[in-house]
Protein backbone atom coordinates (compact mmCIF):
# COMPACT_ATOMS: atom_id res chain seq x y z
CA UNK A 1 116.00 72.04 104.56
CA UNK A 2 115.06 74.42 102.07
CA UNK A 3 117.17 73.66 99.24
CA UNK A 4 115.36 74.70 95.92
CA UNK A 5 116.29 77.74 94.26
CA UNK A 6 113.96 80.34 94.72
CA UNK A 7 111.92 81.35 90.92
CA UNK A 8 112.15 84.97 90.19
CA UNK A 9 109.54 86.91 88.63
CA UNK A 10 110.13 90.88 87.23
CA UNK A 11 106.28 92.10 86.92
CA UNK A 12 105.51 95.08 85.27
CA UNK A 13 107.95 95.10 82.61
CA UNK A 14 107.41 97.85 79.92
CA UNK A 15 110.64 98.78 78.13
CA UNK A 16 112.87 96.45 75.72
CA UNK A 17 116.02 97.04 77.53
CA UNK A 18 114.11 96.41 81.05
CA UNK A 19 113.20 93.01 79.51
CA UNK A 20 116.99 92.19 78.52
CA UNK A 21 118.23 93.42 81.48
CA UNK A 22 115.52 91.10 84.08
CA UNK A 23 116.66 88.20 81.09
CA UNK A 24 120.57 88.78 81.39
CA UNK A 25 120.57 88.85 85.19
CA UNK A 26 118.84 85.54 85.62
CA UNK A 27 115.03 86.31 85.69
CA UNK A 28 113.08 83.52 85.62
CA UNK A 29 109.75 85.13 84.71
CA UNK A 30 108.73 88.48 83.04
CA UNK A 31 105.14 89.80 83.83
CA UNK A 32 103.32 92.16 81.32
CA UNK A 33 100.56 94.13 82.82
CA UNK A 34 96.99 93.96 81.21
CA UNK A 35 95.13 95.73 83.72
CA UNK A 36 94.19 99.74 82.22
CA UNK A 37 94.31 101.70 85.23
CA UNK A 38 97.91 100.39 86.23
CA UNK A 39 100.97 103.05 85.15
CA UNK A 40 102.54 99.07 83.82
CA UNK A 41 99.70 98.59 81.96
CA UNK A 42 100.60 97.74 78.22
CA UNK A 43 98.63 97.86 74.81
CA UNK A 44 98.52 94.57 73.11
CA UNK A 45 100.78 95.88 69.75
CA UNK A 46 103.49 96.90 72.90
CA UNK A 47 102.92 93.74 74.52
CA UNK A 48 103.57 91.45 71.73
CA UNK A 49 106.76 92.97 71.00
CA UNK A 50 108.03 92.49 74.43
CA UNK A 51 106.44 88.80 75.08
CA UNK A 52 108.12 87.87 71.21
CA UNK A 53 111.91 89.37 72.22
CA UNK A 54 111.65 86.75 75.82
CA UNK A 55 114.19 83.82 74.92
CA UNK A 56 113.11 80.25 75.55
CA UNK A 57 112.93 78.74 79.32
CA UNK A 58 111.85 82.60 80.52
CA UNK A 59 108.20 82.70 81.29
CA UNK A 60 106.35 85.73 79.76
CA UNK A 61 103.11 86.05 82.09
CA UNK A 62 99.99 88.11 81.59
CA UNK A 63 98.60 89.71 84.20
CA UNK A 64 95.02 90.49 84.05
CA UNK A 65 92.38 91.97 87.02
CA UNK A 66 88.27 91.28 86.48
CA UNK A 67 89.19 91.32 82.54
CA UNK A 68 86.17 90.52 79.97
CA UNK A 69 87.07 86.93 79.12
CA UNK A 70 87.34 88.51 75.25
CA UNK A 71 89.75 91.08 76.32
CA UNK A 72 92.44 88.00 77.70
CA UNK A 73 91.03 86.33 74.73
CA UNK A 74 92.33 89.20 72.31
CA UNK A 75 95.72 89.92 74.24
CA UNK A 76 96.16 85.76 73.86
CA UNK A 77 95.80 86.03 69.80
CA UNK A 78 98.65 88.29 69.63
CA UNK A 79 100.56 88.14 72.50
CA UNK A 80 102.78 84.65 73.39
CA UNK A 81 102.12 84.55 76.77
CA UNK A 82 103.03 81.06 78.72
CA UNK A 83 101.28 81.86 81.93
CA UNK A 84 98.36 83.71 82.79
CA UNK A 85 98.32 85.42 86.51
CA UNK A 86 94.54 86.82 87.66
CA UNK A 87 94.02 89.46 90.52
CA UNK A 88 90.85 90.20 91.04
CA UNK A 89 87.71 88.12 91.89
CA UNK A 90 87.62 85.63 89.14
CA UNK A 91 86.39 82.09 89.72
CA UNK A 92 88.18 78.95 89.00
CA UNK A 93 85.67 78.45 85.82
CA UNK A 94 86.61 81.92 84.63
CA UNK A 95 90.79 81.21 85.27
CA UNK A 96 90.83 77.89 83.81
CA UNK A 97 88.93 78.82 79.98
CA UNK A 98 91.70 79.86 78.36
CA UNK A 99 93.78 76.61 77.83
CA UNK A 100 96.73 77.91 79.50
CA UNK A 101 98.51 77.18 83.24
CA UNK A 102 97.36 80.03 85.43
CA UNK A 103 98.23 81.39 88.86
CA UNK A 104 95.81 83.35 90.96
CA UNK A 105 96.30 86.11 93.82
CA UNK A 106 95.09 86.34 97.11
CA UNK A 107 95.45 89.59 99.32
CA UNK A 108 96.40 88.50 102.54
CA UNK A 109 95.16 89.60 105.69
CA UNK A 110 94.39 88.70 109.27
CA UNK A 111 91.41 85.88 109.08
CA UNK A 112 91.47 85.25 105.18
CA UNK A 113 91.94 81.66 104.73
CA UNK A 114 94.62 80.70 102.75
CA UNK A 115 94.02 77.22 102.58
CA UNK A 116 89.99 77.24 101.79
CA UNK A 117 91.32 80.14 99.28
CA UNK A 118 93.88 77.59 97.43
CA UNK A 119 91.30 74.90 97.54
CA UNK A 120 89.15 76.85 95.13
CA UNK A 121 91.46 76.66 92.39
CA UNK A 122 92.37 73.23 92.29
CA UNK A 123 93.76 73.71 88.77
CA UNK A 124 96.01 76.62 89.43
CA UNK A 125 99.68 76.58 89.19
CA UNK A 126 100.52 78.29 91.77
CA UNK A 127 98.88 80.96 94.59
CA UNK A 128 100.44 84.24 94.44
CA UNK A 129 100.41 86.09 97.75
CA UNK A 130 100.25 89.93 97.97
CA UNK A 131 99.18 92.32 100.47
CA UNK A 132 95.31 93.83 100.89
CA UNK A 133 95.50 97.28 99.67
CA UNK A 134 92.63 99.48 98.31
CA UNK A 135 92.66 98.93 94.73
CA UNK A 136 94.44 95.97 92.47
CA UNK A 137 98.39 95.27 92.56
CA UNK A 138 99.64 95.30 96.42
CA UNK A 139 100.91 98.42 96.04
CA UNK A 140 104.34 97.85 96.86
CA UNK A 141 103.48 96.82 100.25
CA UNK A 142 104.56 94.42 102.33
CA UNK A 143 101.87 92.28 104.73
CA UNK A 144 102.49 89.84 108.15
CA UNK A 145 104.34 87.00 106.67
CA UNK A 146 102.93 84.95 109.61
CA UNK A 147 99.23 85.15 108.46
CA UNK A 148 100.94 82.47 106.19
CA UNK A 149 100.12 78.65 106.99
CA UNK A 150 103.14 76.44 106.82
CA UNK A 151 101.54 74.03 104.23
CA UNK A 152 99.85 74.97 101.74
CA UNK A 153 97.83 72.81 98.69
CA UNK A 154 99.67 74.74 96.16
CA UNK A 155 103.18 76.45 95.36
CA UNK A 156 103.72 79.87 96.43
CA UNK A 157 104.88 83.06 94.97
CA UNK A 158 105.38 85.69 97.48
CA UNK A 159 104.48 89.46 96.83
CA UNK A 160 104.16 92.61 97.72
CA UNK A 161 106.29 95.28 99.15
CA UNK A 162 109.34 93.21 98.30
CA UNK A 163 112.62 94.73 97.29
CA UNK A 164 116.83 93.98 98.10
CA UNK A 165 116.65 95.35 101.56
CA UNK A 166 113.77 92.81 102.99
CA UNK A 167 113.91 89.49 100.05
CA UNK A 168 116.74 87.43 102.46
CA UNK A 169 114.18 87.94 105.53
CA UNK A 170 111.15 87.35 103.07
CA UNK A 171 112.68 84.08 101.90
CA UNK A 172 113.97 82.78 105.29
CA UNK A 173 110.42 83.42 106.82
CA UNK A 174 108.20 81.98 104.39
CA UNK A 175 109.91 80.14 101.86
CA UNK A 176 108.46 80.14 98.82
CA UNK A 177 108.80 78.78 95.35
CA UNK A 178 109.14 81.87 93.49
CA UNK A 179 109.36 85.51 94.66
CA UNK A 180 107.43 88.26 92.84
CA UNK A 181 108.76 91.97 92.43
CA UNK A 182 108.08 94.67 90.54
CA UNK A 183 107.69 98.69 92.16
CA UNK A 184 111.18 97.36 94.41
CA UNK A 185 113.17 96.95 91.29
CA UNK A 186 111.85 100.40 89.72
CA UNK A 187 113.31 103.74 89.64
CA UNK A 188 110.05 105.01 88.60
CA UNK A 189 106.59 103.55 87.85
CA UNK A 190 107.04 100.98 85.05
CA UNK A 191 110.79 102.00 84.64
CA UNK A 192 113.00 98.93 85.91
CA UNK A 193 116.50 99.76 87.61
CA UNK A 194 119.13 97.16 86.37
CA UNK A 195 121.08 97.97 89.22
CA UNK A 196 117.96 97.31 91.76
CA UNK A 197 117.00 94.18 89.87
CA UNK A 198 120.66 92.71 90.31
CA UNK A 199 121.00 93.21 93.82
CA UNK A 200 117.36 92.05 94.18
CA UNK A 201 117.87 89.10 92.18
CA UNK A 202 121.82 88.60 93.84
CA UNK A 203 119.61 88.97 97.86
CA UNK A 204 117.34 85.55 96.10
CA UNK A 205 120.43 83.56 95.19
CA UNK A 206 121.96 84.48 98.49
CA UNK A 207 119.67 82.77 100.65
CA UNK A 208 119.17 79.85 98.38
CA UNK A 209 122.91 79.05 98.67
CA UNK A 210 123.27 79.69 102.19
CA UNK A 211 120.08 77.56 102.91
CA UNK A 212 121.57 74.87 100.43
């Protein structure tokens, strides 16, 4: 039975009270957005700010897409970040310089193989799944949960598309370790909606209790 309670990650977090809000309602994991042409995307003097107000046992996590390795090098000398997450086409070399856990993303779609995929990064934390959309970020679209194998060499964060209507369904059909949200808890593009993130976050506990 599936009886561990499902991590929650808030990504693309760009506000102070957004932060204590995702913090006071049971977040798990924040995600600050490094990537420029993202409307989350944060400067570094922003970033630290936000990453220095997370309490302990909260994971602040940088996200970062085909980044010079000086640019994650620079956020990383101002910015406490705990986790790093990469979505574009680095390679397990590139991922695994900086000294810190990592996850990495794969866009999911009919014949990709998620296992081969996961076997690349041997060192990674976890595999964060999101859907293949033109461009970087999913998009806030959901993908065929079934294109999922049922085990898998690493943990699993699912993505994409997610929000309070679809997480219970999401959950039951895939389970995962750790959900990833972030344009279903918004009321506009980098502006979080407390109200959305509760009943988001209150849809995750639900199915971890029932399941329990």
């Amino acid at each position: 039975m599936h009886s561990h309670r499902t991590r929650i990650k808030i990504c693309g977090i760009t506000r102070m009270e957004d932060l204590r809000a995702a913090v006071d309602l049971g977040a798990d994991a924040l995600g600050l957005v490094f990537y420029p042409p993202s409307p989350r995307f944060l400067e570094i003097s922003q970033a630290a700010q936000l990453a220095r107000a997370a309490p302990p046992f909260v994971t602040t996590v940088g996200l970062f897409v085909n980044a010079e390795a000086a640019v994650v090098r620079r956020v990383l000398a101002s910015v406490p970040l705990q986790l790093l997450q990469f979505h574009g086409d680095e390679d397990a070399a590139y991922c695994g310089q900086f000294g810190l856990p990592y996850i990495k993303a794969a866009r999911v779609r009919p014949g990709f193989d998620l296992v081969e995929y996961a076997t690349a990064f041997p060192q990674a934390s976890g595999l964060l799944l999101d859907a293949h959309v033109e461009g970087y970020g999913g998009g806030g679209e959901t993908f065929d949960w079934k294109l999922i194998p049922r085990t898998m060499p690493l943990p699993l964060i699912l993505s994409g598309g997610l929000d309070a209507a679809n997480i219970a369904a999401a959950i039951s059909a895939v389970r995962p370790w750790a959900v990833d949200v972030s344009s279903g808890v918004e009321s506009a593009k980098g502006i979080k909606d407390a109200a959305k993130m509760a009943a988001f976050i209150s849809g995750v506990r639900g199915v971890s209790n029932a399941d329990a």
